[in-house]
C-alpha atoms as a PDB file:
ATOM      1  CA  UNK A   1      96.094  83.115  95.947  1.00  0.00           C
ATOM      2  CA  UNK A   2      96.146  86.394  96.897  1.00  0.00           C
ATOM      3  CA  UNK A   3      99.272  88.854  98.797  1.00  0.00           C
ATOM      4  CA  UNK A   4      98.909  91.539 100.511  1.00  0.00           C
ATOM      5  CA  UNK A   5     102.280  93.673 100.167  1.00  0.00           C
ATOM      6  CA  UNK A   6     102.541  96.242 103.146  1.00  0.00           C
ATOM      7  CA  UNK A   7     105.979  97.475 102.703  1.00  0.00           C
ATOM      8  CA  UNK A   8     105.553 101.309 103.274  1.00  0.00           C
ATOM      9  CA  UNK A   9     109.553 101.953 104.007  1.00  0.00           C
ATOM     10  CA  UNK A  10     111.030 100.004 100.804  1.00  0.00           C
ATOM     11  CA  UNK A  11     112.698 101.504  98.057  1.00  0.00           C
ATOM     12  CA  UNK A  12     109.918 101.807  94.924  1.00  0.00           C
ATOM     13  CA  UNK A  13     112.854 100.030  92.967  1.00  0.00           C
ATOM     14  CA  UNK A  14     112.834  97.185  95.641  1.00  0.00           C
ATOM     15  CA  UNK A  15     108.685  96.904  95.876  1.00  0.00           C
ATOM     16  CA  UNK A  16     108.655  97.073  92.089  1.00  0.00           C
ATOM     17  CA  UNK A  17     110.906  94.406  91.698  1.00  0.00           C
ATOM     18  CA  UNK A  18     109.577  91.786  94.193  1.00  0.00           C
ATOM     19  CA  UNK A  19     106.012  92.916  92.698  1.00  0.00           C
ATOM     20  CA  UNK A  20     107.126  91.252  89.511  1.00  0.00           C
ATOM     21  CA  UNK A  21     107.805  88.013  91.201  1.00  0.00           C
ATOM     22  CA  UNK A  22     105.122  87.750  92.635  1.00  0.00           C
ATOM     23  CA  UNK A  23     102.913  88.515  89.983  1.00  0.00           C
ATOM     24  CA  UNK A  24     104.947  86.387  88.137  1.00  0.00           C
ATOM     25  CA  UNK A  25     104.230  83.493  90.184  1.00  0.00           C
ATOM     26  CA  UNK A  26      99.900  83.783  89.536  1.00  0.00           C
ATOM     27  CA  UNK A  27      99.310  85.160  92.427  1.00  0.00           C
ATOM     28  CA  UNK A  28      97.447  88.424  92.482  1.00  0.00           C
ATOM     29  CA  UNK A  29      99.121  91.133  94.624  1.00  0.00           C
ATOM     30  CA  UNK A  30      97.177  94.059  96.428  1.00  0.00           C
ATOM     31  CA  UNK A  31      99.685  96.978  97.760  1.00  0.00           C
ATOM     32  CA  UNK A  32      98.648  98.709 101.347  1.00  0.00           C
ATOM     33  CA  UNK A  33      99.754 101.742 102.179  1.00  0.00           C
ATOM     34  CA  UNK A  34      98.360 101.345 106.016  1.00  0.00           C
ATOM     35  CA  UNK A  35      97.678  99.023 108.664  1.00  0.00           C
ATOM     36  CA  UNK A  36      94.257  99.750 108.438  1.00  0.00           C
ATOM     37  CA  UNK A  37      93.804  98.687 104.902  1.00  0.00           C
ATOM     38  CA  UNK A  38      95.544  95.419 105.366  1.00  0.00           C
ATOM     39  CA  UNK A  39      92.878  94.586 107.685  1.00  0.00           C
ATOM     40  CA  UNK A  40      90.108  96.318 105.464  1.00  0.00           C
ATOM     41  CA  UNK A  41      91.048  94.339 102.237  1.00  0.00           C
ATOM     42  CA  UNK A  42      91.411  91.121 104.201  1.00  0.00           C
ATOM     43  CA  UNK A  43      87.650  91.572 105.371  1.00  0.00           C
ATOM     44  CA  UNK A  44      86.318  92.613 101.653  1.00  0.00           C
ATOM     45  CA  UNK A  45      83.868  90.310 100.703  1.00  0.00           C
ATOM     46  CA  UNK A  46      84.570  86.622  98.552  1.00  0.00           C
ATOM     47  CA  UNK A  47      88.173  86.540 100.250  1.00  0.00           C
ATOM     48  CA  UNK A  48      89.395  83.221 100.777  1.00  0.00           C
ATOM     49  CA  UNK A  49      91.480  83.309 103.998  1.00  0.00           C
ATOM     50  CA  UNK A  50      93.187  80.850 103.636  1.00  0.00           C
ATOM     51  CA  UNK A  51      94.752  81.513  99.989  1.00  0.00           C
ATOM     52  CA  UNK A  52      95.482  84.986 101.197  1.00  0.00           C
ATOM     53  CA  UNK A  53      99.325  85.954 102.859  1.00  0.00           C
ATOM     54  CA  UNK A  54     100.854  89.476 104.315  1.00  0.00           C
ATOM     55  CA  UNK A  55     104.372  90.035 103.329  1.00  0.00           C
ATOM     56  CA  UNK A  56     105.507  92.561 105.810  1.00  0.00           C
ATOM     57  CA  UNK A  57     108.831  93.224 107.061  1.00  0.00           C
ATOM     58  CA  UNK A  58     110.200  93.155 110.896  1.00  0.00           C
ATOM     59  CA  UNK A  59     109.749  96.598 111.658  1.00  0.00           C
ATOM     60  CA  UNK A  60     106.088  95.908 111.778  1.00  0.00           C
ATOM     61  CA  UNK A  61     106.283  93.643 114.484  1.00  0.00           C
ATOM     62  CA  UNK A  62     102.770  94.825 116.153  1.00  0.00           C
ATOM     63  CA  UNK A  63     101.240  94.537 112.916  1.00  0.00           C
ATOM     64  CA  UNK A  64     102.413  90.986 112.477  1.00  0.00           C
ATOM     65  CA  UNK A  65     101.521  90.089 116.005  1.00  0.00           C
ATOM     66  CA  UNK A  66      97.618  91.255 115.590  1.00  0.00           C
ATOM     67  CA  UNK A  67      97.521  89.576 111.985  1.00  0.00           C
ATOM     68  CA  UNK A  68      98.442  86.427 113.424  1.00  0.00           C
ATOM     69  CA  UNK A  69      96.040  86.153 116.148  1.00  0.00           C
ATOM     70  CA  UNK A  70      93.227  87.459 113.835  1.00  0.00           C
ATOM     71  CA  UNK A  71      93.786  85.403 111.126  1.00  0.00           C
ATOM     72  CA  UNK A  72      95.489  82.446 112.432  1.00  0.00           C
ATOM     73  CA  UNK A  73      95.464  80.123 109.134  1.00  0.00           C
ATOM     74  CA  UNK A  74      96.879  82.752 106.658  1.00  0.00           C
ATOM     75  CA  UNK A  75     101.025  82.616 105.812  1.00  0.00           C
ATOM     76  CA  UNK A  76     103.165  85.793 106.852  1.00  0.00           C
ATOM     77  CA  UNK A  77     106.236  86.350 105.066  1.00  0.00           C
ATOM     78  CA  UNK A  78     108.787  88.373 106.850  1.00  0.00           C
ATOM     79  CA  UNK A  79     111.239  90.461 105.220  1.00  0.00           C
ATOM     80  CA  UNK A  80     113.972  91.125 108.044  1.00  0.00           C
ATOM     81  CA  UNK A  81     116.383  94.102 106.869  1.00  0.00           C
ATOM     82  CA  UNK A  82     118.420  94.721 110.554  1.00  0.00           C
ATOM     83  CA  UNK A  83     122.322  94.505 109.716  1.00  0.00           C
ATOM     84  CA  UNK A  84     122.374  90.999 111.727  1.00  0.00           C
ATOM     85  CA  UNK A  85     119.366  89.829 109.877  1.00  0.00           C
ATOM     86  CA  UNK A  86     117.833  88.599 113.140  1.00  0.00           C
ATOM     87  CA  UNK A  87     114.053  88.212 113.894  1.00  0.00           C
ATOM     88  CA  UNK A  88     112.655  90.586 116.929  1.00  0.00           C
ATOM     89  CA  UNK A  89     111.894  88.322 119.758  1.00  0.00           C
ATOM     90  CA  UNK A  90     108.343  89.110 120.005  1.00  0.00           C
ATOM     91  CA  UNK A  91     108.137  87.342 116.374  1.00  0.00           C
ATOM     92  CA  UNK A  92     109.583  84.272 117.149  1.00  0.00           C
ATOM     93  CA  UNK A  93     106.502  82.646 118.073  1.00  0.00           C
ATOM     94  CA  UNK A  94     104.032  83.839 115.858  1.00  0.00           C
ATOM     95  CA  UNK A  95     102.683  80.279 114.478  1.00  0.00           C
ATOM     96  CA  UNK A  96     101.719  82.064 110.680  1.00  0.00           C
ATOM     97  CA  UNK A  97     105.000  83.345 110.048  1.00  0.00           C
ATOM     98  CA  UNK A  98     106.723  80.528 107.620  1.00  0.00           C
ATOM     99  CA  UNK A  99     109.617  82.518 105.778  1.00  0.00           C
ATOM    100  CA  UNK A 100     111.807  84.966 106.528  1.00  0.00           C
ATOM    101  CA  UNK A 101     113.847  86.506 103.457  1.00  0.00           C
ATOM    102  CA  UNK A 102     117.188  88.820 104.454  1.00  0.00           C
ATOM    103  CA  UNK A 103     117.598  91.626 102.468  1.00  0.00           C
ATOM    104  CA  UNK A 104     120.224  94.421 103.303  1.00  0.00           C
ATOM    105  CA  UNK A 105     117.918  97.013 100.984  1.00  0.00           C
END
């Protein structure tokens, strides 16, 4: 399985750490620094697209919205960082997103 991380705002402390879990867990992680290259590495050739996932967070709700519609079989996982820890409406109903983690970093 394969992650693509695409948390440009978090802490380097904070991607570092949940980088090591990941990792951790087998499955090999691939950091994007743009919207762009999430979609660029998710179209690189031999890519299974349905052992892939995008762990985002909610501020990247337009991201999240195209991702889903393009590739409708692969798992989001939402990190939602707002003080109520509430997902953005728009989200609610985007079928790929199966996990939502709070985090107040």
């Amino acid at each position: 399985m394969r992650a693509l991380l695409f948390l440009p705002d978090f802490a380097k402390a904070n991607k570092n750490d949940l980088s090591v879990v990941i990792r951790s867990s087998g499955i090999q992680l691939v950091e994007c620094d743009t919207e762009e290259e999430v979609f660029t590495r998710m179209n690189e050739p031999g890519i299974s697209l349905r052992r892939s996932l995008l762990i985002t967070d909610e501020t990247h709700s337009n991201l999240v919205e195209k991702f889903s519609q393009i590739y409708p079989n692969c798992l989001i996982i939402l990190t939602i960082r707002s003080a109520i820890g509430l997902l953005p409406a728009n989200l609610r109903e985007c079928l790929p997103v199966q996990c939502f983690v709070a985090s107040n970093n």
